[in-house]
C-alpha atoms as a PDB file:
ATOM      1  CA  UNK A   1      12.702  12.989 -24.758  1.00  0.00           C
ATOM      2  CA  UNK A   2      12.213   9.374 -23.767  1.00  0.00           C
ATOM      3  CA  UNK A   3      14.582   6.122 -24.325  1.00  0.00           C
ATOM      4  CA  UNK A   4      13.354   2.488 -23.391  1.00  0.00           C
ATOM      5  CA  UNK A   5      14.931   1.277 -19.770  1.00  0.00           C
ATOM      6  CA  UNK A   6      15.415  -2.610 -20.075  1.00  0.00           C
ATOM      7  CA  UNK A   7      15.359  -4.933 -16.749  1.00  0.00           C
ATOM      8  CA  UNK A   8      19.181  -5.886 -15.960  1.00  0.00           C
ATOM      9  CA  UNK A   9      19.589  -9.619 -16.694  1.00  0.00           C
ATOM     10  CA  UNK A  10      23.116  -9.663 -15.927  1.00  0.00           C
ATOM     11  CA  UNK A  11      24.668 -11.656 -12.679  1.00  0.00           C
ATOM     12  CA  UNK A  12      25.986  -8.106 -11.653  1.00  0.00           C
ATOM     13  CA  UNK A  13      23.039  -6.447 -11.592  1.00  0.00           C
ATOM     14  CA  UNK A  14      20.035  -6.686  -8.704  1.00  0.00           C
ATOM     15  CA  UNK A  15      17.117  -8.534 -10.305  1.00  0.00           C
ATOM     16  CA  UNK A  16      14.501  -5.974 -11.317  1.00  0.00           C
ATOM     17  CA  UNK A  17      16.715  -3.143 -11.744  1.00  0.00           C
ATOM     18  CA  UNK A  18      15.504  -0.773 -13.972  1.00  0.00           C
ATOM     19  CA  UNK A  19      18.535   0.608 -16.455  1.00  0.00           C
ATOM     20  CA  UNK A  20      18.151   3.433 -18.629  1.00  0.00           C
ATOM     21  CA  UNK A  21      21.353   5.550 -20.675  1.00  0.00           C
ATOM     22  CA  UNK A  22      20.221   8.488 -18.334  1.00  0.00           C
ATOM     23  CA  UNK A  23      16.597   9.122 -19.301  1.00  0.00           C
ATOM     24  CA  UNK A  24      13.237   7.812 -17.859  1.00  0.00           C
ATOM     25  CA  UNK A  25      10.849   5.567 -19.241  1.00  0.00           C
ATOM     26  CA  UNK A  26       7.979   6.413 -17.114  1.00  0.00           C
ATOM     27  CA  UNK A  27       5.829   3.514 -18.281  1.00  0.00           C
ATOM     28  CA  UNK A  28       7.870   0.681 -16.193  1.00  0.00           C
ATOM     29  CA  UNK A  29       8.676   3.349 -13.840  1.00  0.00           C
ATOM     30  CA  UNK A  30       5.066   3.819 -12.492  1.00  0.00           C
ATOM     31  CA  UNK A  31       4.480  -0.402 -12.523  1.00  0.00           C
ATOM     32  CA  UNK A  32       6.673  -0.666  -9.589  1.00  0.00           C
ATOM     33  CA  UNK A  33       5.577  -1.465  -6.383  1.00  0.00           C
ATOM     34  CA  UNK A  34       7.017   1.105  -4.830  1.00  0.00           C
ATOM     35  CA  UNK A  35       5.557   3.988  -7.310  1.00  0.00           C
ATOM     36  CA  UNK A  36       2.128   2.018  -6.327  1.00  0.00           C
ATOM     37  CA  UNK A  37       2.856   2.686  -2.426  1.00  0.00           C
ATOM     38  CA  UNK A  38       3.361   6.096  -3.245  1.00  0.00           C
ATOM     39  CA  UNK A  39       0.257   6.806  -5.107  1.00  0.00           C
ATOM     40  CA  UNK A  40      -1.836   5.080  -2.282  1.00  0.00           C
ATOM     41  CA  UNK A  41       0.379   6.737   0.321  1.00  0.00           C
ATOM     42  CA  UNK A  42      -0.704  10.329  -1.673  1.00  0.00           C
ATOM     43  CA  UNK A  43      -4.688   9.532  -2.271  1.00  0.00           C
ATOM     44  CA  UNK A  44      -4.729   8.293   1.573  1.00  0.00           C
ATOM     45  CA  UNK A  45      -3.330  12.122   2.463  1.00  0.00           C
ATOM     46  CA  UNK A  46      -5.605  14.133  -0.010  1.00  0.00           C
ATOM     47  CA  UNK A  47      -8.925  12.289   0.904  1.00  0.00           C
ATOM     48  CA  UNK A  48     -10.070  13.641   4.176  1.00  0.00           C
ATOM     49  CA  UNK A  49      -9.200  17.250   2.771  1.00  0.00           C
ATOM     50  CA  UNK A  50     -11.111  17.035  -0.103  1.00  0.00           C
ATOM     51  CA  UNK A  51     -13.808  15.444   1.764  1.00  0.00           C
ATOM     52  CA  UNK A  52     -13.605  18.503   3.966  1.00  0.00           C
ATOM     53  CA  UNK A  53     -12.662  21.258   1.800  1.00  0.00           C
ATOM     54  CA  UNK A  54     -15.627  20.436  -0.690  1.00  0.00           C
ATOM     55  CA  UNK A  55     -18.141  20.305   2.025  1.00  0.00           C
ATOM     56  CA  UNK A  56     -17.296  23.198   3.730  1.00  0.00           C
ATOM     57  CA  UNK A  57     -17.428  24.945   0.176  1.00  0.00           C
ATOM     58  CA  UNK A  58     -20.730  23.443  -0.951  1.00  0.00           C
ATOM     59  CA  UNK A  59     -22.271  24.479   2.732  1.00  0.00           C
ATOM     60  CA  UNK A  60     -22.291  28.148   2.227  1.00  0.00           C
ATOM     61  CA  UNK A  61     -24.810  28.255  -0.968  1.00  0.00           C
ATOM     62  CA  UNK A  62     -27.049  25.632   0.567  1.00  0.00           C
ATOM     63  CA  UNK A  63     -27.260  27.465   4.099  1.00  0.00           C
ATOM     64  CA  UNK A  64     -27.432  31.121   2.210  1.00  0.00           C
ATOM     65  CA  UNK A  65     -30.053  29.511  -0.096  1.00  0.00           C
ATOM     66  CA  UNK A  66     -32.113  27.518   2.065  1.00  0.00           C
ATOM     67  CA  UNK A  67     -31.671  28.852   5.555  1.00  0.00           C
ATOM     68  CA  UNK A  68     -31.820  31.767   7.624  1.00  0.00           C
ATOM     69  CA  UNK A  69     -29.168  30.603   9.969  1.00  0.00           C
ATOM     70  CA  UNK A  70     -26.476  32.862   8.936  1.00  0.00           C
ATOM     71  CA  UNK A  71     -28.505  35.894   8.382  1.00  0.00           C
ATOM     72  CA  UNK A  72     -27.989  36.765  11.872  1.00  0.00           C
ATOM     73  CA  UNK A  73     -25.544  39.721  12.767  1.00  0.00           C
ATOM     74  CA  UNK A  74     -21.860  39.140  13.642  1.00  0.00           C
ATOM     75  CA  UNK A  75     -19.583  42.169  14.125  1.00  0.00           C
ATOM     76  CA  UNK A  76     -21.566  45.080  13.597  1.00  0.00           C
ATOM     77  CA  UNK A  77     -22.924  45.272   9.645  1.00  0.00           C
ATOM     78  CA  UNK A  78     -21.906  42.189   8.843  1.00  0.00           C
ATOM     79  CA  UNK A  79     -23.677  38.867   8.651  1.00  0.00           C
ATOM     80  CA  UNK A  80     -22.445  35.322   9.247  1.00  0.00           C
ATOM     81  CA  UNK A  81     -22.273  34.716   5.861  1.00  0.00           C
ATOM     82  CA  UNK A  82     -19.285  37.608   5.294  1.00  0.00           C
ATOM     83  CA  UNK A  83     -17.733  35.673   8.497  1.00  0.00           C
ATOM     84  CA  UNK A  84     -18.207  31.865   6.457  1.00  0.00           C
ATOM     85  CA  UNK A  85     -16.922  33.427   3.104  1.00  0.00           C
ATOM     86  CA  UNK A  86     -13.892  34.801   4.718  1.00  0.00           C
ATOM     87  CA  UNK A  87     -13.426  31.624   6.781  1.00  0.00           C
ATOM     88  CA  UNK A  88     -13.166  29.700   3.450  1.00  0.00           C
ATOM     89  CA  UNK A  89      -9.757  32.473   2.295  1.00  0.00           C
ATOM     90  CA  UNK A  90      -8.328  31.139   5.573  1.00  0.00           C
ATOM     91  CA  UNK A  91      -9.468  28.017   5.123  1.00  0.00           C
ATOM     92  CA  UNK A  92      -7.459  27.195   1.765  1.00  0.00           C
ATOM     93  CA  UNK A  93      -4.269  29.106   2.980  1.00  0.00           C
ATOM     94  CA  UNK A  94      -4.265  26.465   5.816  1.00  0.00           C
ATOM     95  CA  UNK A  95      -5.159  23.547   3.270  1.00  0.00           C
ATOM     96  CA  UNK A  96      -1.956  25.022   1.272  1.00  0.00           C
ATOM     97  CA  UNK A  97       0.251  25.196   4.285  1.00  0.00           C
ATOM     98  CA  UNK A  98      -0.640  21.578   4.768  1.00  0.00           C
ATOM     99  CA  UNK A  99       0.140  20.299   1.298  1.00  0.00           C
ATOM    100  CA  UNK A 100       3.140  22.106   1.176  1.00  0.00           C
ATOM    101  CA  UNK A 101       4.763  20.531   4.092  1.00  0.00           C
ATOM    102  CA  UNK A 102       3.509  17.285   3.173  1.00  0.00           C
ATOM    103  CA  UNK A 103       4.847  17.384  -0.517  1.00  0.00           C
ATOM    104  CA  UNK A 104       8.164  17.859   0.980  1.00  0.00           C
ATOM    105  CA  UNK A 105       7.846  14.606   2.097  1.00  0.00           C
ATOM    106  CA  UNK A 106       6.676  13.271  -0.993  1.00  0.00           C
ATOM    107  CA  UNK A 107       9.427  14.951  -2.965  1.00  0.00           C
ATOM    108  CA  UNK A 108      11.856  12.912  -1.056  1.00  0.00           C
ATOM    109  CA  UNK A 109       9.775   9.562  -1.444  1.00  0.00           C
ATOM    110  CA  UNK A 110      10.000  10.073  -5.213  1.00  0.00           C
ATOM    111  CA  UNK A 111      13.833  11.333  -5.615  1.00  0.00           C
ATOM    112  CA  UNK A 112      14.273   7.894  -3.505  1.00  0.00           C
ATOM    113  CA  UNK A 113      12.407   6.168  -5.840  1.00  0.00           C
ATOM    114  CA  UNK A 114      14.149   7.356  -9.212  1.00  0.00           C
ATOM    115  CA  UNK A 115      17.589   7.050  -7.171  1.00  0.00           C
ATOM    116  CA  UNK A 116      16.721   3.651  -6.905  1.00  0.00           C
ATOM    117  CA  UNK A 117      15.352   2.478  -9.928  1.00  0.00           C
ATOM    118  CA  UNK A 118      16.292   4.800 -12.562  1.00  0.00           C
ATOM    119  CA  UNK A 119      19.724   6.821 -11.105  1.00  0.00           C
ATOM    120  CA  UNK A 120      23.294   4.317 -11.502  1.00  0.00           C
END
């Protein structure tokens, strides 16, 4: 369900204003500047915890599958390698915590955005 949104070139209205009859047209939407802010302001979050989640993940088959190191005993039966693999459950319920709070932030960013381009 998409209609065209036209810039306002009437006196009245701000130069660049997006108008719409109530429905978004995504495509001038996302060439704003401020959409573009946004999407850098998001990527510049994410990147150190993907950086970080994906080499944490990728670490336990390369040190179970070419090293001894967490062979060793931790708590009784159990080997470092239980102690990693659990490590990465409490590592992505952290991750989500993060992102959660975070998209909170980004939820407002983005109802300010439509308010101001797209919402009379």
């Amino acid at each position: 369900m998409t209609v065209k949104m036209k810039k306002a070139d009437t006196p009245g209205n701000r130069k660049g204003k997006l108008i719409t009859d109530g429905q978004l047209d995504y495509e001038r939407l996302i060439e704003t500047d401020e959409f573009k802010q946004l999407v850098k302001k998001k990527k510049h979050f994410f990147r150190p915890y993907v950086i970080a989640f994906f080499a944490i993940y990728l670490m336990l088959p390369i040190l179970t599958g070419y090293t001894s190191i967490l062979e060793a005993r931790a708590i009784g039966w159990m080997t470092w390698t239980w102690v990693y693999a659990f490590g990465m459950f409490v590592m992505v319920w952290v991750l989500t915590q993060i992102y959660v709070k975070k998209a909170r932030s980004f939820d407002k960013d983005v109802e300010q955005l439509l308010g101001k381009h797209v919402r009379k």
